[in-house]
ModelCIF file with pLDDT and N, C-alpha, C, O atoms, coordinates in Angstrom:
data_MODEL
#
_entry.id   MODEL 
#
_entity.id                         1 
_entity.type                       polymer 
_entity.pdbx_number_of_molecules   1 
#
_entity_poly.entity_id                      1 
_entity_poly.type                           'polypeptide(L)' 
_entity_poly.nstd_linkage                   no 
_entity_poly.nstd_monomer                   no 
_entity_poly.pdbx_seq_one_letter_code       
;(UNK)(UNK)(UNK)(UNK)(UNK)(UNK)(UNK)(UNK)(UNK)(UNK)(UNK)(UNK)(UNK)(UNK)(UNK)(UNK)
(UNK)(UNK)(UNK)(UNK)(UNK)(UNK)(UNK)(UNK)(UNK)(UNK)(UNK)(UNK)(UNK)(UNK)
;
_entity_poly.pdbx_seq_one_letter_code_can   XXXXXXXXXXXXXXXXXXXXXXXXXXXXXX 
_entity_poly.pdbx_strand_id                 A 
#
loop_
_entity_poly_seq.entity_id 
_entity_poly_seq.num 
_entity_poly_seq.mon_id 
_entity_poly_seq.hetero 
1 1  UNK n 
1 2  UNK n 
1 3  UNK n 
1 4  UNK n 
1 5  UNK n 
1 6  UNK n 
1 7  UNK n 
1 8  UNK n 
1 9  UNK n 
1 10 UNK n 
1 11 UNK n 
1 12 UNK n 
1 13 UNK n 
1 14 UNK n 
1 15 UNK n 
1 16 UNK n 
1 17 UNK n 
1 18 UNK n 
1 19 UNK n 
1 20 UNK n 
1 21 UNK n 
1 22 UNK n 
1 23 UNK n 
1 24 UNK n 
1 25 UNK n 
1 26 UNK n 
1 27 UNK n 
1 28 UNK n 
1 29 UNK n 
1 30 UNK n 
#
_struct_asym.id          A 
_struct_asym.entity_id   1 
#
loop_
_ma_qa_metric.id 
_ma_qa_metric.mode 
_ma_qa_metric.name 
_ma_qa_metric.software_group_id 
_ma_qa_metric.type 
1 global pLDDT . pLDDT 
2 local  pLDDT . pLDDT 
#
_ma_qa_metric_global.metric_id      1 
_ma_qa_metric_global.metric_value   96.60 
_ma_qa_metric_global.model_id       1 
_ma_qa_metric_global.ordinal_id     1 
#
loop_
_ma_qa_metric_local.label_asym_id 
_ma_qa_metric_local.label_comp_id 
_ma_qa_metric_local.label_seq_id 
_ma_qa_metric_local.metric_id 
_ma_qa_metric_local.metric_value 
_ma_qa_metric_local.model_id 
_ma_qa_metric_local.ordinal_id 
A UNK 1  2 93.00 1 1  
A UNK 2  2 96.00 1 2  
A UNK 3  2 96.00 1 3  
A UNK 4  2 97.00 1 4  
A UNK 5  2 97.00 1 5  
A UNK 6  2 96.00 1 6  
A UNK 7  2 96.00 1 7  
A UNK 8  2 96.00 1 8  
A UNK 9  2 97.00 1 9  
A UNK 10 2 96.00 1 10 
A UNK 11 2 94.00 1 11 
A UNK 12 2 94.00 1 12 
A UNK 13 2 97.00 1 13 
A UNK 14 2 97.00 1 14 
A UNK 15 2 98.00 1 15 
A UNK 16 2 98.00 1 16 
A UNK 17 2 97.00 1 17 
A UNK 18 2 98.00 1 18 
A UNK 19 2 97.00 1 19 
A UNK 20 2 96.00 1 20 
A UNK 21 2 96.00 1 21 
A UNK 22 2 97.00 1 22 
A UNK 23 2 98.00 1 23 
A UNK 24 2 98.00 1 24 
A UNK 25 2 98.00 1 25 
A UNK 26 2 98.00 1 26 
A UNK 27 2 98.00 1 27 
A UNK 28 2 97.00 1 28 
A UNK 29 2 97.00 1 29 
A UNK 30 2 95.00 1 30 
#
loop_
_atom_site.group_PDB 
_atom_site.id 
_atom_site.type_symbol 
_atom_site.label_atom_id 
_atom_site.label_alt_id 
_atom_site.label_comp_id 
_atom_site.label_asym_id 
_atom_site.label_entity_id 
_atom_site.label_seq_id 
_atom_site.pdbx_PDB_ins_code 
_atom_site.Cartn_x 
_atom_site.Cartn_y 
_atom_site.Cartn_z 
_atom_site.occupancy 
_atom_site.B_iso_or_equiv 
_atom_site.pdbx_formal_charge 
_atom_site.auth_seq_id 
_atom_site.auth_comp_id 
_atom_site.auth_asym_id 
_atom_site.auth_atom_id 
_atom_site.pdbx_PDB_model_num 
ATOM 1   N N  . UNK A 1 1  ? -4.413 -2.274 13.459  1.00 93.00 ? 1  UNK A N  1 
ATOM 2   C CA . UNK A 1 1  ? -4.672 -3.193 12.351  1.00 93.00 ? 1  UNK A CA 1 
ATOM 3   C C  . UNK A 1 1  ? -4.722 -2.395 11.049  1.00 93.00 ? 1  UNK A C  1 
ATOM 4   O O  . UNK A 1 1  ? -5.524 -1.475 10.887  1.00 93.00 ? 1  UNK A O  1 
ATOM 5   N N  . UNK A 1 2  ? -3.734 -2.824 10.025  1.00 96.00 ? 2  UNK A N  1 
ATOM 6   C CA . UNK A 1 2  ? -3.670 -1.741 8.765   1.00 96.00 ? 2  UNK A CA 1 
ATOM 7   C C  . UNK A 1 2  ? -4.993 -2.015 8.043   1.00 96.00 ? 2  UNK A C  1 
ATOM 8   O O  . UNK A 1 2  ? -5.408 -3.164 8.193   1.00 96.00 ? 2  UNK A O  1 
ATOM 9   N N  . UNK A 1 3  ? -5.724 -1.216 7.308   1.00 96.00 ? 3  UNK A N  1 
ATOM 10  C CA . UNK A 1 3  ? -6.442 -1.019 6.104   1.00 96.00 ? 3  UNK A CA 1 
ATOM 11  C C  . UNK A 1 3  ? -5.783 -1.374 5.295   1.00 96.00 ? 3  UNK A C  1 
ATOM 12  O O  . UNK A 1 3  ? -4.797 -0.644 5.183   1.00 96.00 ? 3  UNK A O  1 
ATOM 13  N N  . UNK A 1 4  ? -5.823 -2.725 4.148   1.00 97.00 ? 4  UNK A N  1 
ATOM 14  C CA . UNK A 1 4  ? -4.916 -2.580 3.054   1.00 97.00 ? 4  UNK A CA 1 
ATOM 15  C C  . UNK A 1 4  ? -5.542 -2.543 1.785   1.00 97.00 ? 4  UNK A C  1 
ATOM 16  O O  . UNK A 1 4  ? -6.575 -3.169 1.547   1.00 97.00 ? 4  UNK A O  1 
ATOM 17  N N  . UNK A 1 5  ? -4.966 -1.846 0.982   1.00 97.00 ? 5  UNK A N  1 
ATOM 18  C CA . UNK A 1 5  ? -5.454 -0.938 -0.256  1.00 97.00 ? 5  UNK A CA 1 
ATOM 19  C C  . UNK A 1 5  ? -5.159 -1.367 -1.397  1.00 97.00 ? 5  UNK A C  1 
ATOM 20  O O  . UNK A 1 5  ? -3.973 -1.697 -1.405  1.00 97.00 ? 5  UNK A O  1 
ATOM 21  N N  . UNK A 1 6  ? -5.729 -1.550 -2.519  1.00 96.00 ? 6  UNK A N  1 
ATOM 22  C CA . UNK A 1 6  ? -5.198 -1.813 -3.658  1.00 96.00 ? 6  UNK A CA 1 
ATOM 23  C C  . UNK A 1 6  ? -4.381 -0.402 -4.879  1.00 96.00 ? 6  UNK A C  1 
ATOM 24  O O  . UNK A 1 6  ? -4.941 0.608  -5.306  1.00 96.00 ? 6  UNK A O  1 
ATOM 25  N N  . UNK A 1 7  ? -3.185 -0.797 -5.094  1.00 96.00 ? 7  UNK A N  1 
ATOM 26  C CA . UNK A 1 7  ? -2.897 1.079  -5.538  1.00 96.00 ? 7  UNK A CA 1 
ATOM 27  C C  . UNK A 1 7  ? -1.790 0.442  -6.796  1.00 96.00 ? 7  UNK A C  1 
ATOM 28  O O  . UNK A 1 7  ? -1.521 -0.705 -7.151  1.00 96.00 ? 7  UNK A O  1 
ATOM 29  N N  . UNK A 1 8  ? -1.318 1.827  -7.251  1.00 96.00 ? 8  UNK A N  1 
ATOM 30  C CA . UNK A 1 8  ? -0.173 1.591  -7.791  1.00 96.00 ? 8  UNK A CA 1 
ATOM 31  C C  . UNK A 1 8  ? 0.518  2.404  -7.218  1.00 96.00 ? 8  UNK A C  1 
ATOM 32  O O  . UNK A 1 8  ? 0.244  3.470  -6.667  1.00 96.00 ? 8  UNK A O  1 
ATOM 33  N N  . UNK A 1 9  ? 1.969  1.551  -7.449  1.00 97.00 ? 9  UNK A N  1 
ATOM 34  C CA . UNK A 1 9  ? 3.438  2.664  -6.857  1.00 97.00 ? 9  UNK A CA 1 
ATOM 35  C C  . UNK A 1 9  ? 4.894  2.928  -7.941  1.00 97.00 ? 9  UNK A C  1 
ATOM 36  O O  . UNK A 1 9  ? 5.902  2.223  -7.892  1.00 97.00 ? 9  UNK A O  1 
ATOM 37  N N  . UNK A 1 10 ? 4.794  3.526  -8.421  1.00 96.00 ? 10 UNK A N  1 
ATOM 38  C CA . UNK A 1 10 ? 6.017  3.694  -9.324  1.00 96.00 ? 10 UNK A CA 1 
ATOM 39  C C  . UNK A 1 10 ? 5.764  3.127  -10.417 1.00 96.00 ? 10 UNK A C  1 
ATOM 40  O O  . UNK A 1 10 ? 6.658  2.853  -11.218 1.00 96.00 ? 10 UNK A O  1 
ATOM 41  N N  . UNK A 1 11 ? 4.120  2.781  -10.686 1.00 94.00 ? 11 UNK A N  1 
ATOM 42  C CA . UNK A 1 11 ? 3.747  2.292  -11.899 1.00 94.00 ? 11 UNK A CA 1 
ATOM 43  C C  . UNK A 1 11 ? 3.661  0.971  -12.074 1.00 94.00 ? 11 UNK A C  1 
ATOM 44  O O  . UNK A 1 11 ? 3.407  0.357  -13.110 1.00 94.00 ? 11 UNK A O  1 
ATOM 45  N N  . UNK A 1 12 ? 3.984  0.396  -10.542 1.00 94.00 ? 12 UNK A N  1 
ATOM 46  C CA . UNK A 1 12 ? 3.684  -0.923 -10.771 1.00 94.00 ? 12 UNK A CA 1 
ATOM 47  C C  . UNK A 1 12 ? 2.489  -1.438 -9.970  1.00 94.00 ? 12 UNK A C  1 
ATOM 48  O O  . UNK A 1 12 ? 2.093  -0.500 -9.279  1.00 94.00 ? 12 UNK A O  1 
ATOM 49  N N  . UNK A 1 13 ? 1.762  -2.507 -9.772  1.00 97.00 ? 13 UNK A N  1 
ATOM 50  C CA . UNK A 1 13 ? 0.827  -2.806 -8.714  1.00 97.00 ? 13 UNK A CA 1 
ATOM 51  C C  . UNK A 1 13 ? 1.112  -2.721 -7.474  1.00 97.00 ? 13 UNK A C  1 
ATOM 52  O O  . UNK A 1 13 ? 2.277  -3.117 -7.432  1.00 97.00 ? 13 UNK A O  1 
ATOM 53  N N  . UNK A 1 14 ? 0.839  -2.494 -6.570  1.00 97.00 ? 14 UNK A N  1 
ATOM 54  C CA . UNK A 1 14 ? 1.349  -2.172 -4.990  1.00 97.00 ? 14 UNK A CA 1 
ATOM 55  C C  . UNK A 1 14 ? 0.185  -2.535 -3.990  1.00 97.00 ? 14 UNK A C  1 
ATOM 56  O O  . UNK A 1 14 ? -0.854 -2.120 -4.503  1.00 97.00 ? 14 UNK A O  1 
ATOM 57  N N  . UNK A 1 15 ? -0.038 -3.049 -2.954  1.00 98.00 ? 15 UNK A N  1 
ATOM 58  C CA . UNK A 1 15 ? -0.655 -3.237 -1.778  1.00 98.00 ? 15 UNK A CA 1 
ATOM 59  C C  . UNK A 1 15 ? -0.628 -1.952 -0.493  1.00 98.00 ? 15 UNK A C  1 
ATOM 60  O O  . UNK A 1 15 ? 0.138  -2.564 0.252   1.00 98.00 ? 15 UNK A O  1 
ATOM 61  N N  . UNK A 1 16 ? -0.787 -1.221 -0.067  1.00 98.00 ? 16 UNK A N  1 
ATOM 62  C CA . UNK A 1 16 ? -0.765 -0.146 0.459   1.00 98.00 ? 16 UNK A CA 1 
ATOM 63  C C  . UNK A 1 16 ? -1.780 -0.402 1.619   1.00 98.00 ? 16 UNK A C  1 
ATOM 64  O O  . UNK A 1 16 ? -3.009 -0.369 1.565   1.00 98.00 ? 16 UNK A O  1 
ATOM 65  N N  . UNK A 1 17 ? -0.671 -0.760 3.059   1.00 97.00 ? 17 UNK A N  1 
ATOM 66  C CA . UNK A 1 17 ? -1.503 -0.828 4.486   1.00 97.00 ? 17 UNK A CA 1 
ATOM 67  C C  . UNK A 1 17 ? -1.126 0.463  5.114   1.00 97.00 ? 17 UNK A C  1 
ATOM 68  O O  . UNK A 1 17 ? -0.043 1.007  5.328   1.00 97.00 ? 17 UNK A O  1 
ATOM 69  N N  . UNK A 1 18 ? -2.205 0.741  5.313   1.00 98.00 ? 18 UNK A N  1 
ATOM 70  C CA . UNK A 1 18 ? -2.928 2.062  6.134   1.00 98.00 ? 18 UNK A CA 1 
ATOM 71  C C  . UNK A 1 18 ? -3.177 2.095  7.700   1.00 98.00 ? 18 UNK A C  1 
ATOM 72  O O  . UNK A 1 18 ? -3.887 1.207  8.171   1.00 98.00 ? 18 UNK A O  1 
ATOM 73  N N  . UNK A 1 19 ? -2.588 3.154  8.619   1.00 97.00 ? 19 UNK A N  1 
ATOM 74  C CA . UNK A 1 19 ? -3.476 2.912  9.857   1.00 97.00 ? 19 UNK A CA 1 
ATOM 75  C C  . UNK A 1 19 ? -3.520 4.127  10.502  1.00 97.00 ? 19 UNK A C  1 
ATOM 76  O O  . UNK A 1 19 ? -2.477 4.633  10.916  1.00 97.00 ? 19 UNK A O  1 
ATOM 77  N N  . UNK A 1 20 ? -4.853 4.796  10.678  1.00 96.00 ? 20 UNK A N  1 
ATOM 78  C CA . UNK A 1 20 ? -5.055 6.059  11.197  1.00 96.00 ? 20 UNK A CA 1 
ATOM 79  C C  . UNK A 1 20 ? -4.947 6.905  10.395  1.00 96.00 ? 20 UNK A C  1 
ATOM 80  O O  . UNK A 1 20 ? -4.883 8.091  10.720  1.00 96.00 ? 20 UNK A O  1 
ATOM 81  N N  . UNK A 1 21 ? -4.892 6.399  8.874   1.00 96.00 ? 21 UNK A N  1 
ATOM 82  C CA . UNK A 1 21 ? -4.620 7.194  7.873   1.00 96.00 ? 21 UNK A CA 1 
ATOM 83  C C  . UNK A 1 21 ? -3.084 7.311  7.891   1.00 96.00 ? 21 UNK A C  1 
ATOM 84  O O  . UNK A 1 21 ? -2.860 8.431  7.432   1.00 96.00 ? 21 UNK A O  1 
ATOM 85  N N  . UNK A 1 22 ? -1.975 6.747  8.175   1.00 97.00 ? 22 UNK A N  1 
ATOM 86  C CA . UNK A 1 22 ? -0.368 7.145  7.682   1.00 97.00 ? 22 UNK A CA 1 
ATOM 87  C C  . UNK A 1 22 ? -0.392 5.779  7.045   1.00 97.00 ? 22 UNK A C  1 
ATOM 88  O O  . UNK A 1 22 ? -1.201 4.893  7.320   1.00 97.00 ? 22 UNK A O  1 
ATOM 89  N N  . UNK A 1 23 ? 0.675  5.699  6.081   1.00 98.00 ? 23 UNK A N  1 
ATOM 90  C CA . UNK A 1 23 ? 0.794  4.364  5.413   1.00 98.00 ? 23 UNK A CA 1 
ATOM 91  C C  . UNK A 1 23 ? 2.153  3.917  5.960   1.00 98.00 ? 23 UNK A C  1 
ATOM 92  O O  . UNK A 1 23 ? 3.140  4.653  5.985   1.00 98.00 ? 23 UNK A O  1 
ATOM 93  N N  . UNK A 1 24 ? 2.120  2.348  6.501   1.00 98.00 ? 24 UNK A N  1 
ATOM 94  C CA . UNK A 1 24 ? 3.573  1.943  7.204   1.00 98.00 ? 24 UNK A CA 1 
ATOM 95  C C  . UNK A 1 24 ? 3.643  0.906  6.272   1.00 98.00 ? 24 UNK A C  1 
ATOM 96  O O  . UNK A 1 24 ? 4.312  -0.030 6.710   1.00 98.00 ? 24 UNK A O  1 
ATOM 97  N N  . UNK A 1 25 ? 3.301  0.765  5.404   1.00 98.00 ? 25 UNK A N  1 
ATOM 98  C CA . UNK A 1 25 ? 3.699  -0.266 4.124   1.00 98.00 ? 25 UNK A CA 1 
ATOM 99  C C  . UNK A 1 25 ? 3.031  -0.130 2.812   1.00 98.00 ? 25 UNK A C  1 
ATOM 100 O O  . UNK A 1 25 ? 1.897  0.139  2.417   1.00 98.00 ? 25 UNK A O  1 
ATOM 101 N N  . UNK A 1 26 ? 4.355  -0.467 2.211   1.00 98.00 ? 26 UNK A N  1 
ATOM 102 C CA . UNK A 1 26 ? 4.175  -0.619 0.222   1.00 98.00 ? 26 UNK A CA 1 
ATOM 103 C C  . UNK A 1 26 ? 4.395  -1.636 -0.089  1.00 98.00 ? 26 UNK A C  1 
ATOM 104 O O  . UNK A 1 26 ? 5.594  -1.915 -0.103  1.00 98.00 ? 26 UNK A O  1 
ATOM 105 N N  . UNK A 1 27 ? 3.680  -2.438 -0.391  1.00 98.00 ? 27 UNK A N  1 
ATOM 106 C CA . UNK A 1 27 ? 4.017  -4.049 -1.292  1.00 98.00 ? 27 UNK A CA 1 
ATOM 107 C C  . UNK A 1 27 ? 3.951  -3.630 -2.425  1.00 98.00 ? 27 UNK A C  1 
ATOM 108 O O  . UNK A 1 27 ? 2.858  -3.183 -2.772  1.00 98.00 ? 27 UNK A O  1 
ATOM 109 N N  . UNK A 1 28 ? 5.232  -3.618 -3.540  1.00 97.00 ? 28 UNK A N  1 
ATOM 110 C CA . UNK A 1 28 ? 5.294  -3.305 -4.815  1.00 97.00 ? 28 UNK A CA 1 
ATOM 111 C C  . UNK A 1 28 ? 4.990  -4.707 -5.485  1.00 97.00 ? 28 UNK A C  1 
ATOM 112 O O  . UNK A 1 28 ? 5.010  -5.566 -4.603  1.00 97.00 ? 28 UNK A O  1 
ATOM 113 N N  . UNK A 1 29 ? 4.744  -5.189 -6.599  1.00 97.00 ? 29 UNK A N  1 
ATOM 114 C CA . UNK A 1 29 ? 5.064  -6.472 -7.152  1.00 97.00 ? 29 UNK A CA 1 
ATOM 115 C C  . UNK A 1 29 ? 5.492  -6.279 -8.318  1.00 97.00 ? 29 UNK A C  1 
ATOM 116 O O  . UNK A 1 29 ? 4.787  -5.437 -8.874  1.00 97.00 ? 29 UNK A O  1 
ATOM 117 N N  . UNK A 1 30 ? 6.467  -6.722 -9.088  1.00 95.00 ? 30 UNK A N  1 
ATOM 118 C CA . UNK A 1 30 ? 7.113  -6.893 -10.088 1.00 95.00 ? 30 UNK A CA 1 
ATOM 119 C C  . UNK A 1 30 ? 6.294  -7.774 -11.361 1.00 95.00 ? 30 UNK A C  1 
ATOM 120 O O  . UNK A 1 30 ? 6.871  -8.000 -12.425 1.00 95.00 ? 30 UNK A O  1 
#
């Protein structure tokens, strides 16, 4: 079950799910 994170990615807002500590997803939003 991911941890999901609030972050930025490339300067934009991003969602960042976590599991075991590796990240298997980036939700960027425009």
């Amino acid at each position: 079950s991911p941890g999901v994170y609030a972050w930025t990615a490339n300067g934009d807002p991003a969602a960042v799910a976590v599991v075991d500590g590796r990240v298997v997803g980036v939700m960027c939003l425009q």
